[in-house]
N, C-alpha and C. Protein backbone atom coordinates (compact mmCIF):
# COMPACT_ATOMS: atom_id res chain seq x y z
N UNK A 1 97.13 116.94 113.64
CA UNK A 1 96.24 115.81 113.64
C UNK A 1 94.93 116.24 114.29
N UNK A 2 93.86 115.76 113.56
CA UNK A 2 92.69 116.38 114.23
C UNK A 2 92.10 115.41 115.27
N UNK A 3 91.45 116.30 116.52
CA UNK A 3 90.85 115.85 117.82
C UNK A 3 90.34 114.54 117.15
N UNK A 4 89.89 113.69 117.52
CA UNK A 4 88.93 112.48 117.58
C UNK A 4 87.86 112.88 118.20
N UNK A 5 86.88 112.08 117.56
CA UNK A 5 85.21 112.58 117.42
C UNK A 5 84.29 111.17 118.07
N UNK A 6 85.05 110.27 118.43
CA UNK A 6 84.42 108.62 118.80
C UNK A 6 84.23 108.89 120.48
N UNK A 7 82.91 108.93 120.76
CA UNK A 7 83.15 109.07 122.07
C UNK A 7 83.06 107.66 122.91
N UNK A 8 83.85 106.31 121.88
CA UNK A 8 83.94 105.07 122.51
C UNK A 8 85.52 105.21 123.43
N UNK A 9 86.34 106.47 122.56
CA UNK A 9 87.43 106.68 123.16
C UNK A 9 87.64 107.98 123.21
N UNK A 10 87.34 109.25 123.49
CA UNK A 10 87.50 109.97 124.42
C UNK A 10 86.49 110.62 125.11
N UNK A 11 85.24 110.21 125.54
CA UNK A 11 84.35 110.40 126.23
C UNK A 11 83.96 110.01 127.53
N UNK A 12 83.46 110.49 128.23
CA UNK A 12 83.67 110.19 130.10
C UNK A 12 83.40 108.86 130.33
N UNK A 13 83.22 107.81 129.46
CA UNK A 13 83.26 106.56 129.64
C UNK A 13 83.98 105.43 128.95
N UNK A 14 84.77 106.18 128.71
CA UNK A 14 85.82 105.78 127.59
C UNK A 14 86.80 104.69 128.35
N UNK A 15 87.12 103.50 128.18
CA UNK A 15 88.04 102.37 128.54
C UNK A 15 89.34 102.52 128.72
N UNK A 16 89.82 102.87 129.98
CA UNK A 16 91.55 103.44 130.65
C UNK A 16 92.36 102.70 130.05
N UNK A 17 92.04 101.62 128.72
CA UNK A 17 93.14 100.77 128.43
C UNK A 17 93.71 101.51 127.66
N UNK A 18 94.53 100.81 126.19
CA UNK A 18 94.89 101.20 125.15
C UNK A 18 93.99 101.71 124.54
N UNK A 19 93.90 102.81 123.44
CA UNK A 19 92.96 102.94 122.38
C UNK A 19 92.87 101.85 121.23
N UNK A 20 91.68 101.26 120.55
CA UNK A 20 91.66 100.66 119.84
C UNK A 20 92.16 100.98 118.83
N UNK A 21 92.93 99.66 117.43
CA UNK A 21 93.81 99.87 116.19
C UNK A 21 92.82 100.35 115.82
N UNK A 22 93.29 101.45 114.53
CA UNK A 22 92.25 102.05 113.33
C UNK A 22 92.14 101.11 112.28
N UNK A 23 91.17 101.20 111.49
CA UNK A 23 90.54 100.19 110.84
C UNK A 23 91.65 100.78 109.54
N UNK A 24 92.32 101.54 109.14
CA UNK A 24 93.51 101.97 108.70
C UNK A 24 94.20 100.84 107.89
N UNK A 25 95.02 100.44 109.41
CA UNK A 25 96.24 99.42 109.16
C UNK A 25 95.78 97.99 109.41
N UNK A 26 93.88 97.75 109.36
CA UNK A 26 93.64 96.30 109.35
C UNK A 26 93.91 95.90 108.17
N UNK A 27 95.04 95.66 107.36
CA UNK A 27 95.09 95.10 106.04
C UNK A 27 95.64 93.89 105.55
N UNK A 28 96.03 92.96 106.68
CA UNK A 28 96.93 91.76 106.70
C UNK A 28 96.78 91.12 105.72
N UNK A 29 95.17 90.92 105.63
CA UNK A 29 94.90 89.64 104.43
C UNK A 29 95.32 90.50 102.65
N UNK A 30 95.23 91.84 102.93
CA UNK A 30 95.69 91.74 101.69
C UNK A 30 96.93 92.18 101.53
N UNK A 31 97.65 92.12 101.93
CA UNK A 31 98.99 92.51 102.08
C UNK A 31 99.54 90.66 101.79
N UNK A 32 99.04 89.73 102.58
CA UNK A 32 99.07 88.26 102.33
C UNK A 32 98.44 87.97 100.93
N UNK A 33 97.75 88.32 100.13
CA UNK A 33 97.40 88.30 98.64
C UNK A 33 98.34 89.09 97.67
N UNK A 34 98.45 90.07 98.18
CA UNK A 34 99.48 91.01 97.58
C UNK A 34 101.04 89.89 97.19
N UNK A 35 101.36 89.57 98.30
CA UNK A 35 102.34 88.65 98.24
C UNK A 35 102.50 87.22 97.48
N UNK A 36 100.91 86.75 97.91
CA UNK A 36 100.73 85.16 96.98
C UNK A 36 100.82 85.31 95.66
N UNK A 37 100.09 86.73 95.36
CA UNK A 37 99.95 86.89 93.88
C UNK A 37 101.29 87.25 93.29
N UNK A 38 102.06 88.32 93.93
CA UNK A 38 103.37 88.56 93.09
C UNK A 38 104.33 86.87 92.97
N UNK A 39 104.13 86.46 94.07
CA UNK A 39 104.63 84.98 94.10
C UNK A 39 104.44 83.91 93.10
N UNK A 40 103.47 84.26 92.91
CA UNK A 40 102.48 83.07 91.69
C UNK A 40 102.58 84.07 90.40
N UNK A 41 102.87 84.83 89.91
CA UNK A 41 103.23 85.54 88.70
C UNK A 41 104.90 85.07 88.73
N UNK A 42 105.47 85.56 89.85
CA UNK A 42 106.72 85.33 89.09
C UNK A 42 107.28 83.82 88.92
N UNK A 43 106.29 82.91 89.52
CA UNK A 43 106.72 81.79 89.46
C UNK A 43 105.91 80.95 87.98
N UNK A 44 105.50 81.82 87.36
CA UNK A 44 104.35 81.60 86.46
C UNK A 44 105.45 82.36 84.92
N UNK A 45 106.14 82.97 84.92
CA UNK A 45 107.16 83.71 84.61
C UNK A 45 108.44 83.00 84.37
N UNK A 46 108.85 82.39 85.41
CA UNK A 46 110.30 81.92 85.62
C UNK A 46 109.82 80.56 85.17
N UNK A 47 108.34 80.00 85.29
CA UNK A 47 108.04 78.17 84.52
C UNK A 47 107.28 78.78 83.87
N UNK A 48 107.19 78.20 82.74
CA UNK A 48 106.88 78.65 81.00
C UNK A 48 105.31 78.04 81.72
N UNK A 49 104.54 78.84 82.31
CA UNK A 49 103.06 78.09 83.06
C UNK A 49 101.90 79.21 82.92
N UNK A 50 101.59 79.27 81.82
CA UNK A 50 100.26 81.15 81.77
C UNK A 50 99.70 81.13 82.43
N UNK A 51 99.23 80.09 82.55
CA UNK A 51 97.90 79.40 83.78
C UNK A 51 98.09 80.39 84.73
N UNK A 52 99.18 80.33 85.50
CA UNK A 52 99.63 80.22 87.22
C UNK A 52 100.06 82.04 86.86
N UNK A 53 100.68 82.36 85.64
CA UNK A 53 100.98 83.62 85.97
C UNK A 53 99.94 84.59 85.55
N UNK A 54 99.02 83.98 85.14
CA UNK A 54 97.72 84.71 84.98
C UNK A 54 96.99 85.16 86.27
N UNK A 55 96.45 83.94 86.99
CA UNK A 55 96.57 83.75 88.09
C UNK A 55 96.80 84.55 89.04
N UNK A 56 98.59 84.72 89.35
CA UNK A 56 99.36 85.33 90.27
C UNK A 56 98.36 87.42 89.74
N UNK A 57 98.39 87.46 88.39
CA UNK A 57 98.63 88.81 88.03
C UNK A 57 96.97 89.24 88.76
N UNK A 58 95.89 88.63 88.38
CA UNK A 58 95.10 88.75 88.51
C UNK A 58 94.52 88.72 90.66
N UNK A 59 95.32 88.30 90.86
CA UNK A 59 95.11 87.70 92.52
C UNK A 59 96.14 89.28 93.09
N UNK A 60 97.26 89.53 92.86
CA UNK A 60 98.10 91.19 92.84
C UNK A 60 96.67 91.93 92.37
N UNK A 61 96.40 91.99 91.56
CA UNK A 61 95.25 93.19 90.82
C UNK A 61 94.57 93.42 91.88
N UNK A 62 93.91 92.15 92.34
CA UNK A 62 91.90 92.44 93.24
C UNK A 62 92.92 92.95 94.77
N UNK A 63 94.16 92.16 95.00
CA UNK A 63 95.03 92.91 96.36
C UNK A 63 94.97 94.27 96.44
N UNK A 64 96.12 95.18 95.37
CA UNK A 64 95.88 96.19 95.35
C UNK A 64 94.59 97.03 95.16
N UNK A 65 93.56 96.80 94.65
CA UNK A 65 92.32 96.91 94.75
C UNK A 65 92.29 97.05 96.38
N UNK A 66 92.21 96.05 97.16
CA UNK A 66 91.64 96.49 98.43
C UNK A 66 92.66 96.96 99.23
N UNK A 67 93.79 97.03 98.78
CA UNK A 67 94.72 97.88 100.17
C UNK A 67 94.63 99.56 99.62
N UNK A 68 94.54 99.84 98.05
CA UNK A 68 93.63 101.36 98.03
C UNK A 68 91.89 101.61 98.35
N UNK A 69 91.56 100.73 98.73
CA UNK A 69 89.76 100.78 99.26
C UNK A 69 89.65 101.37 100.63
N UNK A 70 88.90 102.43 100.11
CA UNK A 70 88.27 102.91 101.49
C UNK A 70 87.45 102.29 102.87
N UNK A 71 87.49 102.79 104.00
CA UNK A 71 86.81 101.48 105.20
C UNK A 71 85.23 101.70 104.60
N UNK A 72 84.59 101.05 104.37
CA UNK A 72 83.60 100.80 104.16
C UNK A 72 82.63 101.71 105.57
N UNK A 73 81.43 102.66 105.24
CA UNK A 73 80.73 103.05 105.79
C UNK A 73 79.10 102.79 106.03
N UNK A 74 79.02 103.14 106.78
CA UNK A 74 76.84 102.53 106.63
C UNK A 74 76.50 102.84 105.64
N UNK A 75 75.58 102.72 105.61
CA UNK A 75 74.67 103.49 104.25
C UNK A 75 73.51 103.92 104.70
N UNK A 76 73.41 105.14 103.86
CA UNK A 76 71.94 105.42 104.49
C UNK A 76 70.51 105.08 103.72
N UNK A 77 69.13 104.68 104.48
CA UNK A 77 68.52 103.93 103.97
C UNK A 77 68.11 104.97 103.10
N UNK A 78 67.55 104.53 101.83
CA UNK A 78 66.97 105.32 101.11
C UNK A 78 65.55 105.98 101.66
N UNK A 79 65.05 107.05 101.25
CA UNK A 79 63.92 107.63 101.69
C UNK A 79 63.16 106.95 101.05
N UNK A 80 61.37 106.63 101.44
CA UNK A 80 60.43 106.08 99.93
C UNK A 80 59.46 106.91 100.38
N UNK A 81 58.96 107.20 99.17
CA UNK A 81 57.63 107.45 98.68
C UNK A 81 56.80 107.11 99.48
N UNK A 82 55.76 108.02 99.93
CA UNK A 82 54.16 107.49 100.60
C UNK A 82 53.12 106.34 99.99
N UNK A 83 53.17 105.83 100.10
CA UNK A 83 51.85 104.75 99.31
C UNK A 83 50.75 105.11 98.66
């Protein structure tokens, strides 16, 4: 595992508590979509209802979508042109 590079936690002023969670395993809410949606497909499935299992399939889709998404980083500003 490689050293850590954040000197919010290992640098001479670094907080004697716990180390903070990695932005990693912040995934609750979609792990909670992940679930509504398989929920609402198969219940969309098991009642003759397209609506709802459309729905469910489409609400699973954008989930998995963000539990493979990368943590989002700055951006850097673009350079411009002189006037």
């Amino acid at each position: 595992m490689p050293a850590s590079h954040d000197t919010r936690t290992t640098g001479p002023k670094a907080p004697a508590g716990p180390r903070p969670r990695r932005r990693a395993y912040r995934r609750a809410g979609a792990w909670l979509a992940m679930a509504l949606g398989v929920w609402a497909a198969v219940a969309g499935a098991t009642l003759p209802n397209g609506l709802v299992l459309a729905a469910g399939l489409v609400v699973a889709a954008l989930a998995v979508n963000r539990l493979g998404a990368e943590p989002r980083t700055h951006r850097r500003a673009k350079p411009m042109a002189p006037p």
